[in-house]
PDB file of N, CA and C in Angstrom:
ATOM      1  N   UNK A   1       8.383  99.051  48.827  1.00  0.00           N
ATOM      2  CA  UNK A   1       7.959  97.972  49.696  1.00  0.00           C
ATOM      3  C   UNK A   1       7.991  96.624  48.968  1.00  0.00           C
ATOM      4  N   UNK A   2       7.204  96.344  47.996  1.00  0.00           N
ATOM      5  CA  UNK A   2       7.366  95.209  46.821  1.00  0.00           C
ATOM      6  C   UNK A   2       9.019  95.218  46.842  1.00  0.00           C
ATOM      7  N   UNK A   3       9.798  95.817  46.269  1.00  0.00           N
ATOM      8  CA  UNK A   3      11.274  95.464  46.183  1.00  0.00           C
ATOM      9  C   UNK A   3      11.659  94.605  47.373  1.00  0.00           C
ATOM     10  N   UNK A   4      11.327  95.300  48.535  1.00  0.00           N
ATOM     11  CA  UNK A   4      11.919  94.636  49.635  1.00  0.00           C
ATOM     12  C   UNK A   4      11.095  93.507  49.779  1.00  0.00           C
ATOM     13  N   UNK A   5      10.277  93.210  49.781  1.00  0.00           N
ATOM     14  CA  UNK A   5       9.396  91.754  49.928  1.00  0.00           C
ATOM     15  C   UNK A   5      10.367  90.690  49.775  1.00  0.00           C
ATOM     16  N   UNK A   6      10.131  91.427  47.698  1.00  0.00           N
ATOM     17  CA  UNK A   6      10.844  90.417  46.815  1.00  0.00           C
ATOM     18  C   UNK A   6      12.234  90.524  47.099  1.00  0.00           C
ATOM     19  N   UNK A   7      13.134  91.336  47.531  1.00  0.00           N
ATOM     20  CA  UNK A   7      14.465  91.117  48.147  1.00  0.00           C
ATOM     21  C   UNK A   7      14.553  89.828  48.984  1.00  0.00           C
ATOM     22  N   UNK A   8      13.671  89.994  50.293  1.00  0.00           N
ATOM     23  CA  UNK A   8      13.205  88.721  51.342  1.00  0.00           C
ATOM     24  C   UNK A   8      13.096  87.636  51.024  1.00  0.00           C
ATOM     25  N   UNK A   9      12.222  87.579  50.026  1.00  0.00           N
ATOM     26  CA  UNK A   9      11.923  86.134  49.686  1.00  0.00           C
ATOM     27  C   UNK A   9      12.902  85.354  48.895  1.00  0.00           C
ATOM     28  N   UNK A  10      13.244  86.433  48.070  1.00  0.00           N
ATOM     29  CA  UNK A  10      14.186  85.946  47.061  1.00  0.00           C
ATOM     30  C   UNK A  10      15.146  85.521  47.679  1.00  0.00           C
ATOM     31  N   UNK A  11      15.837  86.264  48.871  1.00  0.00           N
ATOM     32  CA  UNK A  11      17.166  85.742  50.077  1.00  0.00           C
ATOM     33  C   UNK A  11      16.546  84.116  50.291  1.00  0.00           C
ATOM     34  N   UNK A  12      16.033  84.573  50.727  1.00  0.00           N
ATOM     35  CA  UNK A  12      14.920  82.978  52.066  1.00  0.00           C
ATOM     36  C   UNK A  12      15.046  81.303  50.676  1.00  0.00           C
ATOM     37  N   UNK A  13      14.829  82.046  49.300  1.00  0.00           N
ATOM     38  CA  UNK A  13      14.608  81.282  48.758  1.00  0.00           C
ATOM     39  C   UNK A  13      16.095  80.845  48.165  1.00  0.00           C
ATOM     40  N   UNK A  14      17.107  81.725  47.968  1.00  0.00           N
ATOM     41  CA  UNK A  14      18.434  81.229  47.517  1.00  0.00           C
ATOM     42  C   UNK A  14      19.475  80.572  48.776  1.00  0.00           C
ATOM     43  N   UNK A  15      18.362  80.469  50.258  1.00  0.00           N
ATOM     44  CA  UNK A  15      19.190  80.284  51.197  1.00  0.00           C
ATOM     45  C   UNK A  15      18.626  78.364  51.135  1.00  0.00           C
ATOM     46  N   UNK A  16      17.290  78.384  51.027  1.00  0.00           N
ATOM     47  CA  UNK A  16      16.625  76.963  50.733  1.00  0.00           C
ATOM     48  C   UNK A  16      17.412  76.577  50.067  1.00  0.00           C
ATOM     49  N   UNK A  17      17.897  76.997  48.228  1.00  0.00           N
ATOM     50  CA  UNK A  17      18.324  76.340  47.367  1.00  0.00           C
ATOM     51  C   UNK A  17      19.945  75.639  47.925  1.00  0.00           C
ATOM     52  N   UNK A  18      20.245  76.567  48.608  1.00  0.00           N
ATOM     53  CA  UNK A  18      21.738  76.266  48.539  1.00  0.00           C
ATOM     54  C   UNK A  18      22.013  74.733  49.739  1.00  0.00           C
ATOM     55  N   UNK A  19      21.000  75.205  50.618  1.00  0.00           N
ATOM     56  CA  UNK A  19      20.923  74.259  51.546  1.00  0.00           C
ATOM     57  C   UNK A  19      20.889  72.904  50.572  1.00  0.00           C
ATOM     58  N   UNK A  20      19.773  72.954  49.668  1.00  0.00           N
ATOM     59  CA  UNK A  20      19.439  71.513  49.470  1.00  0.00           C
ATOM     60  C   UNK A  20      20.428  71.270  48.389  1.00  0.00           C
ATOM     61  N   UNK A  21      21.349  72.262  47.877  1.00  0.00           N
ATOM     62  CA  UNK A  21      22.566  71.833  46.984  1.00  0.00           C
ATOM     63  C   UNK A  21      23.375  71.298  47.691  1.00  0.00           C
ATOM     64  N   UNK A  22      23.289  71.382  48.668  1.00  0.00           N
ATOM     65  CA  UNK A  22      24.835  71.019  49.953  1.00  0.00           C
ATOM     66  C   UNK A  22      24.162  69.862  50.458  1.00  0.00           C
ATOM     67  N   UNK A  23      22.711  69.652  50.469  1.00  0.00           N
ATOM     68  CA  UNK A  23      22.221  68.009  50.953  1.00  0.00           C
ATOM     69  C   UNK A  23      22.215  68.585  52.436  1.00  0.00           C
ATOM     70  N   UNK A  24      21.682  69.495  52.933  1.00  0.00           N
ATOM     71  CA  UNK A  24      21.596  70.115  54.502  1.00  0.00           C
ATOM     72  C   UNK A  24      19.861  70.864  54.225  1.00  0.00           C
ATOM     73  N   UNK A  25      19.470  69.653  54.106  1.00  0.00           N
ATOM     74  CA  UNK A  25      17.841  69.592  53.964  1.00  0.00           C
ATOM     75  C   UNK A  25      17.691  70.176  55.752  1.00  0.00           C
ATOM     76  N   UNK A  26      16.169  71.131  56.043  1.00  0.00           N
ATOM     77  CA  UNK A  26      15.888  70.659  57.773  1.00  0.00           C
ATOM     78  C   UNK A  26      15.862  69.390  58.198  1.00  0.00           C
ATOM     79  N   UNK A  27      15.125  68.205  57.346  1.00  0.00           N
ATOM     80  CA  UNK A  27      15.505  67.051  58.101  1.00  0.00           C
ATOM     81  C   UNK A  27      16.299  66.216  58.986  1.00  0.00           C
ATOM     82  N   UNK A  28      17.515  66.792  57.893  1.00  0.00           N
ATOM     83  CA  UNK A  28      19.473  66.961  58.374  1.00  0.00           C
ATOM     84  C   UNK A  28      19.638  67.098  59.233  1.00  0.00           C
ATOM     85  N   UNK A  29      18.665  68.504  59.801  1.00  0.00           N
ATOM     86  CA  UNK A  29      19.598  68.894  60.660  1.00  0.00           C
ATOM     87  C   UNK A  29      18.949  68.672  62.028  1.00  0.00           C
ATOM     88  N   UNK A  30      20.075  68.431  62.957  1.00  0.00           N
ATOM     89  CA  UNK A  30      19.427  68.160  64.380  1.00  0.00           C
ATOM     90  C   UNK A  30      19.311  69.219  65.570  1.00  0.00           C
ATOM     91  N   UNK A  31      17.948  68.793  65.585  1.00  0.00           N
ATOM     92  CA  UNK A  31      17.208  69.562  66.648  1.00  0.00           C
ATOM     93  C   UNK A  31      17.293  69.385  67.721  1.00  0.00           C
ATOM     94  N   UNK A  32      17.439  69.835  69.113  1.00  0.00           N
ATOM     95  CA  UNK A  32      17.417  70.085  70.073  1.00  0.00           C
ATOM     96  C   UNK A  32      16.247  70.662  70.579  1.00  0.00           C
ATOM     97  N   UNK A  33      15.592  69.953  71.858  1.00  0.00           N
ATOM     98  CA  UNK A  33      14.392  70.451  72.676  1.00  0.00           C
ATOM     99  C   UNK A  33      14.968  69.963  73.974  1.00  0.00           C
ATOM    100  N   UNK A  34      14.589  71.422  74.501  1.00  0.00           N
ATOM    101  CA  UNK A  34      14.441  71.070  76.166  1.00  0.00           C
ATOM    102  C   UNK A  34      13.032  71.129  76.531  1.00  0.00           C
ATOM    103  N   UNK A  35      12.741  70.487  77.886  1.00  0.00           N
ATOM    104  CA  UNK A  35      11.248  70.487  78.301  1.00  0.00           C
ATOM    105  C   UNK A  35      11.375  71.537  78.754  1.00  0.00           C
ATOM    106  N   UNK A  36       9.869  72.399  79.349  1.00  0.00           N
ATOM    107  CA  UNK A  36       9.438  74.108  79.472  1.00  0.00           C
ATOM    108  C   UNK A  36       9.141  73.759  80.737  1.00  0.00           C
ATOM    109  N   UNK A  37       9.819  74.051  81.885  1.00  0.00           N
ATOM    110  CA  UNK A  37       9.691  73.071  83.323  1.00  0.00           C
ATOM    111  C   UNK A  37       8.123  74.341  83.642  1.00  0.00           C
ATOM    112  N   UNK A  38       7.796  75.214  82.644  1.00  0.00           N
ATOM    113  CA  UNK A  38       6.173  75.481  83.351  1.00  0.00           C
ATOM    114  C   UNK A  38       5.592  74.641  82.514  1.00  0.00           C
ATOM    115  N   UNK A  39       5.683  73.591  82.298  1.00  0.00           N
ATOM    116  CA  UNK A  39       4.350  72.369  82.292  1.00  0.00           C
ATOM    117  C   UNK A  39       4.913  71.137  82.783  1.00  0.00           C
ATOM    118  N   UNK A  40       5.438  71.307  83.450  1.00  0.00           N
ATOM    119  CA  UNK A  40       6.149  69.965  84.676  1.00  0.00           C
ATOM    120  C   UNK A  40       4.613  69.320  84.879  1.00  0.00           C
ATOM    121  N   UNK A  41       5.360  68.335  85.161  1.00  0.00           N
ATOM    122  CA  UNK A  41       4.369  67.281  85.915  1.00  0.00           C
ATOM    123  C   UNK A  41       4.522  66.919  86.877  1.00  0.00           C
ATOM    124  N   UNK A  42       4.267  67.154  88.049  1.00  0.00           N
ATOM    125  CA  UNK A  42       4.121  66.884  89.782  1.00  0.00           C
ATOM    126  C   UNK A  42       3.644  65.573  89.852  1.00  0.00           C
ATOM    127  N   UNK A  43       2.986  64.773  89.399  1.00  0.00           N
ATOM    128  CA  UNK A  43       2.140  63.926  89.770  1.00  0.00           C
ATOM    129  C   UNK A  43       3.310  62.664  89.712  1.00  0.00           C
ATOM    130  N   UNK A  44       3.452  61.725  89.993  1.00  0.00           N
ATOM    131  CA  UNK A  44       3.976  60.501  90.097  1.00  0.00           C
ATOM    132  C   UNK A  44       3.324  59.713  88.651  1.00  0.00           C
ATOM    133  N   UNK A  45       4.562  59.138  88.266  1.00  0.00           N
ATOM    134  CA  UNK A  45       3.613  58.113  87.145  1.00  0.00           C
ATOM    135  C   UNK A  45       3.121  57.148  87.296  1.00  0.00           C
ATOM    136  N   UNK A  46       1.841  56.764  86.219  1.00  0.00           N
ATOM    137  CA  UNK A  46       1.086  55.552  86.750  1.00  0.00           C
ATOM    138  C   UNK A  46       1.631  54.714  86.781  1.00  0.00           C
ATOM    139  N   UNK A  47       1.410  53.669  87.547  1.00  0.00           N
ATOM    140  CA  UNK A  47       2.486  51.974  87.482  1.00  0.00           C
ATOM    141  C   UNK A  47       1.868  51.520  86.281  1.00  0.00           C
ATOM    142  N   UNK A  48       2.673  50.470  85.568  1.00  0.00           N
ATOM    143  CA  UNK A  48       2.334  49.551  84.457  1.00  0.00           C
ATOM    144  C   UNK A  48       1.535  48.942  84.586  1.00  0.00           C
ATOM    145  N   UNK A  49       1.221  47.921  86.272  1.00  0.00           N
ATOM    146  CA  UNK A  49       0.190  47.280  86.520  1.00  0.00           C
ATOM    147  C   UNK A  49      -0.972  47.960  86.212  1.00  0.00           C
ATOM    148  N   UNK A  50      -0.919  49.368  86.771  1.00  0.00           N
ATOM    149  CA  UNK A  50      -2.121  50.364  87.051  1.00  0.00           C
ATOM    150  C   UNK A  50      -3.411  50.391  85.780  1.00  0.00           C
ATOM    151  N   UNK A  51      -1.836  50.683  85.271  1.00  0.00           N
ATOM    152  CA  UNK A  51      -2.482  51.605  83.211  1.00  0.00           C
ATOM    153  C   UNK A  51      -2.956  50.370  82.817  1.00  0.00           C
ATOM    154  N   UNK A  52      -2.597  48.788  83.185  1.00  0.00           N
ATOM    155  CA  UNK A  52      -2.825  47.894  82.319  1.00  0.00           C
ATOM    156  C   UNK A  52      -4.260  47.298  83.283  1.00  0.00           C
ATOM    157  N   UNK A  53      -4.287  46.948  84.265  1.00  0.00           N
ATOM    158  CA  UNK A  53      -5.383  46.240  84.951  1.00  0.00           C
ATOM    159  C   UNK A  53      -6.791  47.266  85.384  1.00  0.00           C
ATOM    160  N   UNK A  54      -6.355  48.226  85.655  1.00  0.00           N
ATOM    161  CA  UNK A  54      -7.401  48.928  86.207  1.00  0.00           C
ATOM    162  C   UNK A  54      -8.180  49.440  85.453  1.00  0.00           C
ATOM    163  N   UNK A  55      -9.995  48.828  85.612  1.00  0.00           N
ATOM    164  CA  UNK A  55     -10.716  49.537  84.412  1.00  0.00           C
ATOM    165  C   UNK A  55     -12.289  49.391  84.328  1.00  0.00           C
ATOM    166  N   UNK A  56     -13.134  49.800  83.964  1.00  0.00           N
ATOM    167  CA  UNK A  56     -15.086  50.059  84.668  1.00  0.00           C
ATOM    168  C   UNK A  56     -15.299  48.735  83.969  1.00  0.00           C
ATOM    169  N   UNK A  57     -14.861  48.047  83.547  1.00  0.00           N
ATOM    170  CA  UNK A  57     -15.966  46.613  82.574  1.00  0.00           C
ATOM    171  C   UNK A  57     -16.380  45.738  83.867  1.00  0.00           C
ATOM    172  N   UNK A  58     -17.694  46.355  84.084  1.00  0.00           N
ATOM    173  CA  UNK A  58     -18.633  46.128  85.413  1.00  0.00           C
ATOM    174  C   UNK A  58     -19.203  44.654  84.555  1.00  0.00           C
ATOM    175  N   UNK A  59     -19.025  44.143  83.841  1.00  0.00           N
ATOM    176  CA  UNK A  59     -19.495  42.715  82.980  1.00  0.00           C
ATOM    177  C   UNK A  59     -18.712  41.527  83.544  1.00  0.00           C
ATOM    178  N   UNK A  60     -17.565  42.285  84.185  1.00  0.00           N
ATOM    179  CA  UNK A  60     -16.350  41.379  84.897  1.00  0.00           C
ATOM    180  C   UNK A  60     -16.155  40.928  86.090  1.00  0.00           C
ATOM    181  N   UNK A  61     -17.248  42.389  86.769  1.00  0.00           N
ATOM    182  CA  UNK A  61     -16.729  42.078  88.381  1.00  0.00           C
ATOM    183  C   UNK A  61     -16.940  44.069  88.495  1.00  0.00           C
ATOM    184  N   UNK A  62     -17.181  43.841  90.010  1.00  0.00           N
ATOM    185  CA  UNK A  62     -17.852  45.458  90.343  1.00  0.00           C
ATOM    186  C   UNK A  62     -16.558  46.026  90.913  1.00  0.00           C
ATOM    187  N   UNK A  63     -15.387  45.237  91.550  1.00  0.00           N
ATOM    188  CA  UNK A  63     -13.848  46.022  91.710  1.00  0.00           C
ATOM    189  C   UNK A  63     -13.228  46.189  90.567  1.00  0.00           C
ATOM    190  N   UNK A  64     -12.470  47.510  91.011  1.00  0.00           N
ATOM    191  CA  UNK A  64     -11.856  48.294  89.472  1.00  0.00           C
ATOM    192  C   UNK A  64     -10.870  46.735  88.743  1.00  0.00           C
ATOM    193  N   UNK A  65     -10.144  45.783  89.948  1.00  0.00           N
ATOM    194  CA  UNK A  65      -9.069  44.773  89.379  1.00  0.00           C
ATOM    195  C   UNK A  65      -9.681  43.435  88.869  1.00  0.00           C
ATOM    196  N   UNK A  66     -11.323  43.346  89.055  1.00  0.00           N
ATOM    197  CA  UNK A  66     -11.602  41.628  88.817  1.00  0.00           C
ATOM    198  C   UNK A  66     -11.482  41.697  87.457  1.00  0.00           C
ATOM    199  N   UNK A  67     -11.902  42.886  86.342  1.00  0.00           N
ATOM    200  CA  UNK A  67     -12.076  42.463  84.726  1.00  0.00           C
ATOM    201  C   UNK A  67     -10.646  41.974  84.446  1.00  0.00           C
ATOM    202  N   UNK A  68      -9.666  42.603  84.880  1.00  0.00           N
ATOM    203  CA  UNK A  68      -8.195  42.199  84.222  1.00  0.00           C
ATOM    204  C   UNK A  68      -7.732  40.321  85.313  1.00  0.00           C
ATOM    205  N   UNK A  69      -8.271  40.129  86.032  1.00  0.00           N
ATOM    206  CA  UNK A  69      -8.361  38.556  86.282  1.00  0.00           C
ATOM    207  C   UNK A  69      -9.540  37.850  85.789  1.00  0.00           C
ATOM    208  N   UNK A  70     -10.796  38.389  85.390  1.00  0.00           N
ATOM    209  CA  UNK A  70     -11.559  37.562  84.809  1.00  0.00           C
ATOM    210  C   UNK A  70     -12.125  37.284  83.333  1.00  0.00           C
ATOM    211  N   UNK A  71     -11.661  38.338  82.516  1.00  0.00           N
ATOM    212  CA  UNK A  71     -11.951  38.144  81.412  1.00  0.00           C
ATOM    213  C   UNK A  71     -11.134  37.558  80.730  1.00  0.00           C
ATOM    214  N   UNK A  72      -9.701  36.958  81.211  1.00  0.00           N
ATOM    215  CA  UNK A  72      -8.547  35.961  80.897  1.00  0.00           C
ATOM    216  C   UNK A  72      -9.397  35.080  79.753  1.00  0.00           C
ATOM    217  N   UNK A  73     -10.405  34.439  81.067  1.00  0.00           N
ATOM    218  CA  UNK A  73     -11.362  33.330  79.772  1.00  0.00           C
ATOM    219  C   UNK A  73     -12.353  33.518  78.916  1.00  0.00           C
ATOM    220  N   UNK A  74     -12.533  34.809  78.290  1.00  0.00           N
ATOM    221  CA  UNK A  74     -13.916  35.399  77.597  1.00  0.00           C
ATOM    222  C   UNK A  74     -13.621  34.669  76.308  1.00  0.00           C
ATOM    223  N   UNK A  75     -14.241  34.173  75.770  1.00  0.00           N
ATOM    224  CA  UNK A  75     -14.129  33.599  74.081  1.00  0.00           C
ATOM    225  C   UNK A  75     -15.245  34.165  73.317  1.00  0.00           C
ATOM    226  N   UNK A  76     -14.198  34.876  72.087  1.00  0.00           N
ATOM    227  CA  UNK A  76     -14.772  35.818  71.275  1.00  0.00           C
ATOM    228  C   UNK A  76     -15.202  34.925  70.199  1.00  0.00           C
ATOM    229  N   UNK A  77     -15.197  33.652  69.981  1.00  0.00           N
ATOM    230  CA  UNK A  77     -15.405  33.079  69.258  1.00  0.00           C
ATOM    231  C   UNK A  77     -16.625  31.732  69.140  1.00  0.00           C
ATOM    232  N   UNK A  78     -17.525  31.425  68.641  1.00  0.00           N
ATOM    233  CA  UNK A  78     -18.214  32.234  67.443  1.00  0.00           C
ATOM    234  C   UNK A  78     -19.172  33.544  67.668  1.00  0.00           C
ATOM    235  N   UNK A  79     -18.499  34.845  67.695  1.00  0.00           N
ATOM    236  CA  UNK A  79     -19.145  36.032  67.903  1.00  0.00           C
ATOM    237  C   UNK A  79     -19.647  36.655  66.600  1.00  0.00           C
ATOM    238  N   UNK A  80     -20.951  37.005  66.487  1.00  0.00           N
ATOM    239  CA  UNK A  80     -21.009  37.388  65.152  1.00  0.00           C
ATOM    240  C   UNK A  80     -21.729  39.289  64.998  1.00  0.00           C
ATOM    241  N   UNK A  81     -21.455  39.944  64.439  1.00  0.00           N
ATOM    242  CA  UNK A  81     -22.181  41.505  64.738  1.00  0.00           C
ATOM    243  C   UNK A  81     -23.583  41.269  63.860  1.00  0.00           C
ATOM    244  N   UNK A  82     -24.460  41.920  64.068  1.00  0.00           N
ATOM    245  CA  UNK A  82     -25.462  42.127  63.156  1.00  0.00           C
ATOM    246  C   UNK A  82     -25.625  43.358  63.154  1.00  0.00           C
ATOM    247  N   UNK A  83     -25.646  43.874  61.286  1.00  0.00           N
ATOM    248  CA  UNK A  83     -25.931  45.128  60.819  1.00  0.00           C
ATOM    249  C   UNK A  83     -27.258  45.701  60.327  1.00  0.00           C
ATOM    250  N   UNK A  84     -27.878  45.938  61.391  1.00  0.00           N
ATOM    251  CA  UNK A  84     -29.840  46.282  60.713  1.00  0.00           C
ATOM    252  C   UNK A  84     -30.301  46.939  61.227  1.00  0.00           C
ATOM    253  N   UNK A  85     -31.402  47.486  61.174  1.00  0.00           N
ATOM    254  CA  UNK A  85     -32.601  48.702  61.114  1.00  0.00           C
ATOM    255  C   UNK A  85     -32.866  49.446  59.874  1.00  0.00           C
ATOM    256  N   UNK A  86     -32.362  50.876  60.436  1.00  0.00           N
ATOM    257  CA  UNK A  86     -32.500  52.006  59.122  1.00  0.00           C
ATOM    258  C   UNK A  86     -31.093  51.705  58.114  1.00  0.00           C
ATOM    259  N   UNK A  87     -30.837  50.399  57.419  1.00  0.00           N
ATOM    260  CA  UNK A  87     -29.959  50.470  56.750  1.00  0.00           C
ATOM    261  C   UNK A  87     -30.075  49.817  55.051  1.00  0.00           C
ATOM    262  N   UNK A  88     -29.379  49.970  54.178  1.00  0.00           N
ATOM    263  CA  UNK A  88     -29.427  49.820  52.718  1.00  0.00           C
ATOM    264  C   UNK A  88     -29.721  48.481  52.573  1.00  0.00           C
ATOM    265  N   UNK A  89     -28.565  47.469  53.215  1.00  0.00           N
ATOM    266  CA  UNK A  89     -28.439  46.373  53.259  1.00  0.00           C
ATOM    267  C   UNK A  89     -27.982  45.440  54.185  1.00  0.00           C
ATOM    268  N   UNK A  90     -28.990  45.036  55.544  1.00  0.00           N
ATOM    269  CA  UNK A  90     -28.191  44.337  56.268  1.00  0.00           C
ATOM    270  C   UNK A  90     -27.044  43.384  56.508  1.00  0.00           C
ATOM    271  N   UNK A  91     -26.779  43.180  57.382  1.00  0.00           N
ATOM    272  CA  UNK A  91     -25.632  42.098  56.743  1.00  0.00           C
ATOM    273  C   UNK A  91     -24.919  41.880  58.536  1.00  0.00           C
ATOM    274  N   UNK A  92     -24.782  40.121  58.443  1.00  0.00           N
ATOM    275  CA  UNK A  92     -23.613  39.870  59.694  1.00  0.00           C
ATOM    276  C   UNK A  92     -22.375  39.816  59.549  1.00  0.00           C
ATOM    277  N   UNK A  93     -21.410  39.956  60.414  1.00  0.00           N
ATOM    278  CA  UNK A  93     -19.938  39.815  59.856  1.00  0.00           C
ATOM    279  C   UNK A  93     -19.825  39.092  61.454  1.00  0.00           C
ATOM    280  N   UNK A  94     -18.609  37.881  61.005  1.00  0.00           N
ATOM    281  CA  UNK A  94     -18.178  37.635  62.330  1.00  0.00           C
ATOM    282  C   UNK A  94     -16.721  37.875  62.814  1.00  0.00           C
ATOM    283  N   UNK A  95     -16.375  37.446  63.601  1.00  0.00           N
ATOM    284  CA  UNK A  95     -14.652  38.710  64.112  1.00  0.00           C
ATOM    285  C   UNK A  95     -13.877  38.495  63.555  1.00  0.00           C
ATOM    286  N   UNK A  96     -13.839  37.637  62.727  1.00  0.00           N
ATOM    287  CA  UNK A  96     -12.815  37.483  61.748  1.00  0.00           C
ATOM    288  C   UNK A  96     -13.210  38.431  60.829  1.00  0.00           C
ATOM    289  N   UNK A  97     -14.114  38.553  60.691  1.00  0.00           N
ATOM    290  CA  UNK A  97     -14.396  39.210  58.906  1.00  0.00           C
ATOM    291  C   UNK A  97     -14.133  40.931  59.494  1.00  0.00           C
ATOM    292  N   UNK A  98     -14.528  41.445  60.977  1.00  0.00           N
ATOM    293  CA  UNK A  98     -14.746  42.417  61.486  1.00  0.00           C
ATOM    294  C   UNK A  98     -13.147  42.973  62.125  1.00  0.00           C
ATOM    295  N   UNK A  99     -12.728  41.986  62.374  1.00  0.00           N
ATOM    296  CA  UNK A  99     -10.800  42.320  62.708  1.00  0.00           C
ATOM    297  C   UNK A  99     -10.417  42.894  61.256  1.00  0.00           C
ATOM    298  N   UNK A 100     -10.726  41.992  59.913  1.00  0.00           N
ATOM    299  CA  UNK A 100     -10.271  42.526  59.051  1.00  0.00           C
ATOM    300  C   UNK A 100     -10.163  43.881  58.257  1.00  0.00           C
ATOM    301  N   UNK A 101     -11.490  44.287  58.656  1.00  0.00           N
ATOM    302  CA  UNK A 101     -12.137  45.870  58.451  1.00  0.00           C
ATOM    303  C   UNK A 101     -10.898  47.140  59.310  1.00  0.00           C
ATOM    304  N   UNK A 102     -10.674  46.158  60.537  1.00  0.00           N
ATOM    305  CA  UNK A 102      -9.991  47.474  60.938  1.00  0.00           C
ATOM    306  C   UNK A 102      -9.184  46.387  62.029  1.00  0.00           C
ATOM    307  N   UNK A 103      -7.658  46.468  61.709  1.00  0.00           N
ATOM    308  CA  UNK A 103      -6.442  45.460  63.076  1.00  0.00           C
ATOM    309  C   UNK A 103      -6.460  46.308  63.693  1.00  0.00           C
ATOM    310  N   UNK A 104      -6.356  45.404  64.723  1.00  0.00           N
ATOM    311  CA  UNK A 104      -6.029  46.437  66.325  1.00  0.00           C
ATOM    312  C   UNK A 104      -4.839  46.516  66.299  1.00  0.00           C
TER     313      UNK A 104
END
């Protein structure tokens, strides 16, 4: 049983080597996918408007479309976070300093 393992592997492994002597890495090589039509999608896709305007920021307006016409004019600026309670060392950051932590 061991013989044959090591027969296996040893194949599998002189078949790797040769590949990557010839520069026919898997990367190389091209793949082909078809979609599995049992996970089709029936549904119609969302419109662009849809995915982009429609959305709960009840801060904007109580219809799903007023936040994407009214928050046009929100100014984030001078917005500042404050970091306190149960913590080591409080501290404010404002959106500049807080964009920098992490770009959208």
């Amino acid at each position: 049983r061991r013989l044959a393992l090591g027969s296996v592997a040893g194949s599998a492994l002189w078949e790797m080597a040769n590949r990557e002597a010839h520069g026919q890495t898997a990367s190389a090589q091209k793949l082909v996918a078809s979609p599995n039509p049992a996970y089709a999608i029936l549904d119609k896709k969302t419109s662009q408007k849809d995915a982009t305007t429609y959305n709960n920021f009840y801060e904007f307006g109580t219809d799903k479309s007023e936040p994407a016409m009214m928050a046009g004019g929100l100014k984030t600026r001078p917005w500042t976070v404050s970091i306190e309670g149960e913590v080591k060392k409080p501290f404010v950051l404002d959106i500049d300093s807080l964009l920098k932590l992490a770009t959208l």
